[in-house]
N, C-alpha and C. Protein backbone atom coordinates (compact mmCIF):
# COMPACT_ATOMS: atom_id res chain seq x y z
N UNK A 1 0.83 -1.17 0.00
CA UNK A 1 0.00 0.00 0.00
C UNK A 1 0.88 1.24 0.00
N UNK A 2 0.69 2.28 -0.56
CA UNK A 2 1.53 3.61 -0.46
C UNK A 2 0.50 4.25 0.00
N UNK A 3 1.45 5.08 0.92
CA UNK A 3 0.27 5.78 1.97
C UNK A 3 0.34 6.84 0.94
N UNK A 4 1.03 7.88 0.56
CA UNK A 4 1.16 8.92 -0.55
C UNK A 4 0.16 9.12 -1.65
N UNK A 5 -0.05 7.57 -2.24
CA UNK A 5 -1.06 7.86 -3.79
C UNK A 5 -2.30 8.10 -3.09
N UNK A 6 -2.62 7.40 -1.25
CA UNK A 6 -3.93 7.27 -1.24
C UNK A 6 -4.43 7.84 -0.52
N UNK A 7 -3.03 9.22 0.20
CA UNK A 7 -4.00 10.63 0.43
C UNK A 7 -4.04 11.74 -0.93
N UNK A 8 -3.33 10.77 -1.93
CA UNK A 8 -3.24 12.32 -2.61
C UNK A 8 -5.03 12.11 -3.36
N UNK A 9 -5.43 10.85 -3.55
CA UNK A 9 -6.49 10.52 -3.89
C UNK A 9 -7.63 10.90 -3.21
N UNK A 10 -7.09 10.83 -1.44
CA UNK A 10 -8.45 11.86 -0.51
C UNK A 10 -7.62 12.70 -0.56
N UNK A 11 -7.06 13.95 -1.09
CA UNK A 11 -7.22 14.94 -1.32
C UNK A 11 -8.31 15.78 -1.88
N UNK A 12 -9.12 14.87 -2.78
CA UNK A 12 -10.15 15.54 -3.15
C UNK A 12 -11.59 15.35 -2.43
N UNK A 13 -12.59 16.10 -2.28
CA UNK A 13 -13.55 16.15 -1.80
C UNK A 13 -14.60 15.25 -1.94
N UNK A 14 -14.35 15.04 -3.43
CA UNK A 14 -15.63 14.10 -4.22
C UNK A 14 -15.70 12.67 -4.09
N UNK A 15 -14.12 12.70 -4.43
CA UNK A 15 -13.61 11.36 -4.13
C UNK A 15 -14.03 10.51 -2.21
N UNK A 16 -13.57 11.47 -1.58
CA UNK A 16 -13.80 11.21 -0.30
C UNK A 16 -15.76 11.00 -0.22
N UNK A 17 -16.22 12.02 -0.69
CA UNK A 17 -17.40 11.82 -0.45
C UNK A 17 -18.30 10.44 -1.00
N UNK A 18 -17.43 9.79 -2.36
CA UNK A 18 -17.72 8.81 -2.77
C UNK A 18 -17.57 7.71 -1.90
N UNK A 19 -16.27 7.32 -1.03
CA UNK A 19 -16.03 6.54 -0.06
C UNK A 19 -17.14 6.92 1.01
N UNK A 20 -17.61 7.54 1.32
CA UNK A 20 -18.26 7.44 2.35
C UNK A 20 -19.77 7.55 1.80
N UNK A 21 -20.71 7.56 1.09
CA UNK A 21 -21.68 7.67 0.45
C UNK A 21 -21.18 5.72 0.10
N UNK A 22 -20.72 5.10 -0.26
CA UNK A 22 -20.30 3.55 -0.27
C UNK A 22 -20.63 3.01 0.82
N UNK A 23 -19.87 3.44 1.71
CA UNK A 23 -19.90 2.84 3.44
C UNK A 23 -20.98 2.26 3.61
N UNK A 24 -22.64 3.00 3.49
CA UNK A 24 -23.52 2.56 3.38
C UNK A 24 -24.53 3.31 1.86
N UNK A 25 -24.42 2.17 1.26
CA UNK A 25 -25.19 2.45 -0.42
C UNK A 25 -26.61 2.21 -0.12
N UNK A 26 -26.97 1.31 0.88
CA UNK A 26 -29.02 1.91 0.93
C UNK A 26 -29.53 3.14 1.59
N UNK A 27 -28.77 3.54 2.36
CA UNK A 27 -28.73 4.63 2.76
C UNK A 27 -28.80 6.28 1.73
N UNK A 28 -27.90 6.21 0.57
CA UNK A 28 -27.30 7.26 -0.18
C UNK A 28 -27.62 7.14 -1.23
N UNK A 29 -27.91 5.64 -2.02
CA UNK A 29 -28.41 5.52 -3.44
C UNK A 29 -29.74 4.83 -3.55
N UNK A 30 -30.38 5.62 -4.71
CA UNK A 30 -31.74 4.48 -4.52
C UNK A 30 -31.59 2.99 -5.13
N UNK A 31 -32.74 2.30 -4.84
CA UNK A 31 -32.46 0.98 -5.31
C UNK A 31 -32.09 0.84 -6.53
N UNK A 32 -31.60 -0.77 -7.07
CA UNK A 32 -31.16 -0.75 -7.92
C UNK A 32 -32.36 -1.41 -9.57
N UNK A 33 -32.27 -1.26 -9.98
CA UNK A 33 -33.39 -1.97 -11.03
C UNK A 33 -33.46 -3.10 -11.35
N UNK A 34 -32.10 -3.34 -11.71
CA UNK A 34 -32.07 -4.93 -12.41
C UNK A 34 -30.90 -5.58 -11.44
N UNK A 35 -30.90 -5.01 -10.11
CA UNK A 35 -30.21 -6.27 -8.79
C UNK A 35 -30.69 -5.58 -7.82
N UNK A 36 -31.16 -6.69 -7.10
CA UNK A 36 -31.99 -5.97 -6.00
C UNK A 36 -31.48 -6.05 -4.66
N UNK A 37 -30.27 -5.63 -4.50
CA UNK A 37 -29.38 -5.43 -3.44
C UNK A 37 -27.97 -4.49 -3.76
N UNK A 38 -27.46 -4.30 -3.12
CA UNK A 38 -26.24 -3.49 -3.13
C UNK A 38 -24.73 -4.76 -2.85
N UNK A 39 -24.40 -5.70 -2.72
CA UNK A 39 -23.76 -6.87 -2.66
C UNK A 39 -22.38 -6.62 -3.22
N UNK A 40 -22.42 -6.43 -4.60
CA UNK A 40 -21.50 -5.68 -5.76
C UNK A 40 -21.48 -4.47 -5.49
N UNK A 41 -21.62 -3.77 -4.82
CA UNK A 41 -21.54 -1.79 -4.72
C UNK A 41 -22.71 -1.71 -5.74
N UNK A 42 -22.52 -0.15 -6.23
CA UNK A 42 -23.02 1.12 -6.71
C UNK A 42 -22.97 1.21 -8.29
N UNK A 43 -23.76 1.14 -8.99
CA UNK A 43 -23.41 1.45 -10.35
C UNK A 43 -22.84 2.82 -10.85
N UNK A 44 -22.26 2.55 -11.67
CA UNK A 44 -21.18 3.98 -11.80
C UNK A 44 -22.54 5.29 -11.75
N UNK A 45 -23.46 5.29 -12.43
CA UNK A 45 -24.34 5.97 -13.11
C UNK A 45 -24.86 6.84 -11.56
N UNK A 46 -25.71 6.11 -10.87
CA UNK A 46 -26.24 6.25 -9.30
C UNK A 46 -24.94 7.51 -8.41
N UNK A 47 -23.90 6.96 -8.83
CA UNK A 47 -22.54 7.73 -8.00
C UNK A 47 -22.62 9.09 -8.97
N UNK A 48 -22.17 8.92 -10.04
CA UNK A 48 -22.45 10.29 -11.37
C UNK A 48 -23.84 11.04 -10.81
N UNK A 49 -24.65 10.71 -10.70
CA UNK A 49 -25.90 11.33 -10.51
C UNK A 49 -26.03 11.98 -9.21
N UNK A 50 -25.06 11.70 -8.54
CA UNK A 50 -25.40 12.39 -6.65
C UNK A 50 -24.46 13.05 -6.77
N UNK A 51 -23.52 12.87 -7.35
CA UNK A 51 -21.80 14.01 -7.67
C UNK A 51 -22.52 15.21 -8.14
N UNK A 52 -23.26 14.65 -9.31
CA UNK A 52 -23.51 15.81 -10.30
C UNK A 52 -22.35 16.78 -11.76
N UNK A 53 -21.24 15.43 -11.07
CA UNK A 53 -20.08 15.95 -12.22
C UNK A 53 -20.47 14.62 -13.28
N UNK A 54 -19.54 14.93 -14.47
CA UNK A 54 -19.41 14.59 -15.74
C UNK A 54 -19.16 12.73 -15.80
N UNK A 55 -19.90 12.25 -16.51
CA UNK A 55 -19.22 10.81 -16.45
C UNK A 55 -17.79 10.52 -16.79
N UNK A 56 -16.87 11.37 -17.50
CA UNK A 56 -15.75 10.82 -17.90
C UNK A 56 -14.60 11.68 -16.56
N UNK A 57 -15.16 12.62 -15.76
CA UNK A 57 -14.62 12.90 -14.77
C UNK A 57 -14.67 11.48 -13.42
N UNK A 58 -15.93 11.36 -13.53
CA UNK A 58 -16.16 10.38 -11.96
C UNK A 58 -15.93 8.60 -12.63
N UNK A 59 -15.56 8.35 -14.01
CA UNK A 59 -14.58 7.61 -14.31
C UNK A 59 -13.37 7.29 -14.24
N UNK A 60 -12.38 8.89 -14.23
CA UNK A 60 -11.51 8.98 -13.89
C UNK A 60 -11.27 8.84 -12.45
N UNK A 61 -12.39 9.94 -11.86
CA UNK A 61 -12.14 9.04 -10.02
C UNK A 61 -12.23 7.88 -9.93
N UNK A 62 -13.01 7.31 -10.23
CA UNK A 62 -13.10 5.56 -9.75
C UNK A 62 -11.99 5.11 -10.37
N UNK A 63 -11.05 5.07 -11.82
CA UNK A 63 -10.47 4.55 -11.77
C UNK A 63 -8.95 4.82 -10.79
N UNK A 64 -8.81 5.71 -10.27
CA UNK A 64 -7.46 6.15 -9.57
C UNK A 64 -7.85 5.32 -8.47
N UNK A 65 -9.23 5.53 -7.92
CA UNK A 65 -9.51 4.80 -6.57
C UNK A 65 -9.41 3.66 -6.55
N UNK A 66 -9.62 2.86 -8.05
CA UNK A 66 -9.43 1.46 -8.32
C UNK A 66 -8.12 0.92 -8.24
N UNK A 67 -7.01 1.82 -8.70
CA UNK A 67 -6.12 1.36 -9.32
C UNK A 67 -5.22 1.65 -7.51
N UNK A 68 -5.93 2.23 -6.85
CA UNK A 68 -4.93 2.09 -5.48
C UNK A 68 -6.31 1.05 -4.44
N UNK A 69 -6.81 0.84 -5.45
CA UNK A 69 -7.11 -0.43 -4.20
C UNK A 69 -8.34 -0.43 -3.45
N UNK A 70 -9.18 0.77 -3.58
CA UNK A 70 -9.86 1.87 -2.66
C UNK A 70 -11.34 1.67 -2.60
N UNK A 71 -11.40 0.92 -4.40
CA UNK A 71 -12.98 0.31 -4.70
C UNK A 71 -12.75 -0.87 -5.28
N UNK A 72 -13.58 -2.07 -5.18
CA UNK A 72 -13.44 -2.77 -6.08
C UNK A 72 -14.85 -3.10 -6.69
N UNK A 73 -14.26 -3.03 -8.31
CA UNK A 73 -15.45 -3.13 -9.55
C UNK A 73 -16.05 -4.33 -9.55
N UNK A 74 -17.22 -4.31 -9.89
CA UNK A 74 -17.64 -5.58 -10.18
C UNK A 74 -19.12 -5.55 -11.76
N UNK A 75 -18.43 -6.30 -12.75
CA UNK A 75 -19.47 -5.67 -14.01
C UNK A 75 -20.57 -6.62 -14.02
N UNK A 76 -21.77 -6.10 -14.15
CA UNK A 76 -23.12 -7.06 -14.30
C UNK A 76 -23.44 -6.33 -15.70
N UNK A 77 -23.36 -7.23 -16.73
CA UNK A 77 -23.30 -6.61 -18.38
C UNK A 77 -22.62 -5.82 -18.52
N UNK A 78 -23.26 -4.85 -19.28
CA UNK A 78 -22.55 -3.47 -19.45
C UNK A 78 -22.58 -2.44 -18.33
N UNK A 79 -22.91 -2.79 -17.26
CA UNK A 79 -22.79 -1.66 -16.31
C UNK A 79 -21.67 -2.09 -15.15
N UNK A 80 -21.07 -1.47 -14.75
CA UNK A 80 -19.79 -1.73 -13.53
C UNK A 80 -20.34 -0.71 -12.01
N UNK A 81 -20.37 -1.87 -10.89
CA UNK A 81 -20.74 -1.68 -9.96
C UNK A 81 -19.34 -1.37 -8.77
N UNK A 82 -19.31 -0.25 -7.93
CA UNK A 82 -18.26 -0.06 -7.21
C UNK A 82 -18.80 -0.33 -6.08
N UNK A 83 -17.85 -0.78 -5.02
CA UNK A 83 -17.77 -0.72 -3.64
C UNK A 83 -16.67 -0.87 -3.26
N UNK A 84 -17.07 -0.31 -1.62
CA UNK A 84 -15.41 -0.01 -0.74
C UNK A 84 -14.66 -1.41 -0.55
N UNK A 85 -13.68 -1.01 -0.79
CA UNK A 85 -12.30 -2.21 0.30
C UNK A 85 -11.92 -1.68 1.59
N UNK A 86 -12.91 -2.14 2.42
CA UNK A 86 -12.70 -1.57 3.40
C UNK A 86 -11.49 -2.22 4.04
N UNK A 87 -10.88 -2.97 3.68
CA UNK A 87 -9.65 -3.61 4.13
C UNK A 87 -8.48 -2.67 3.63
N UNK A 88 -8.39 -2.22 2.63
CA UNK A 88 -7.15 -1.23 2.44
C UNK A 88 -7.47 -0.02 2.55
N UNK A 89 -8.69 0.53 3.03
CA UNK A 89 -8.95 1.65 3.74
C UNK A 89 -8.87 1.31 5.23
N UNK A 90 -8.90 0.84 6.14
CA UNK A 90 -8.23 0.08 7.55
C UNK A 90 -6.97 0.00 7.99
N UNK A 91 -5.91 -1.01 6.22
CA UNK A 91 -5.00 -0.67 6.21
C UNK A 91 -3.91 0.97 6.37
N UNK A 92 -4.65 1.25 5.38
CA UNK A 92 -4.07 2.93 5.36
C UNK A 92 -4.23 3.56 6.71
N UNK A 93 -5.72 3.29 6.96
CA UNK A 93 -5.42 4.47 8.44
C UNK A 93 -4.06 3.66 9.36
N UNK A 94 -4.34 2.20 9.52
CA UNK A 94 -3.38 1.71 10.41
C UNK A 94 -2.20 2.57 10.08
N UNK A 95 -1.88 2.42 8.83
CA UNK A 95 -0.32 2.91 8.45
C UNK A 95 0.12 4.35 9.05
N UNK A 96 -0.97 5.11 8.79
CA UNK A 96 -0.82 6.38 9.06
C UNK A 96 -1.09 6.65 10.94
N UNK A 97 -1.15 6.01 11.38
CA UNK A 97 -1.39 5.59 12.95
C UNK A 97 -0.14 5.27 13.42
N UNK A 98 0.45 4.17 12.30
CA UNK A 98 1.69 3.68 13.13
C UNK A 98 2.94 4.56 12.50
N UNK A 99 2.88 5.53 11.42
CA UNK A 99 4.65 5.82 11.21
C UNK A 99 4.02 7.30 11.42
N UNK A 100 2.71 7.95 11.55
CA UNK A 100 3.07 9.41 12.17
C UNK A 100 2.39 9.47 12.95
């Protein structure tokens, strides 16, 4: 894990707000249409729509968040569903607990 990529990633607001709007998805998104649970996370679309930014922007967030670990995707057809790893978000705080 690098603690570095994955505050520079909560550096941003949206991003952060995405992790925590995840934490709990019945809570923050409405149901889903064609799966009727949250199991797999959030469809990209549901997250775009509560941001209110651009799909090829909150693509680019998910993928940085992906690529450090932060969400993991899961595709049902053509649509890709996110949710937290809450294990390398645990990790990180640990890290940042134990070297500052």
């Amino acid at each position: 894990m690098n603690i570095v990529e994955i505050s520079k990633i909560l550096s941003n607001q949206t991003r952060v707000d995405i992790l925590k709007w995840l934490k709990d998805p019945e809570a923050n998104f409405p149901p889903h249409q064609d799966i009727d649970h949250f199991d797999d996370g959030v469809c990209v679309g549901f997250i775009q729509d509560k941001t209110g930014l651009s799909q090829s922007t909150i693509s680019t967030y998910l993928n940085s968040m992906q690529n450090a670990r932060l969400v993991i995707p899961t595709r049902h057809g053509k649509w890709t569903y996110y949710k937290r790893n809450d294990d390398v978000i645990q990790a990180y705080m640990k890290s940042l607990k134990e070297e500052l």
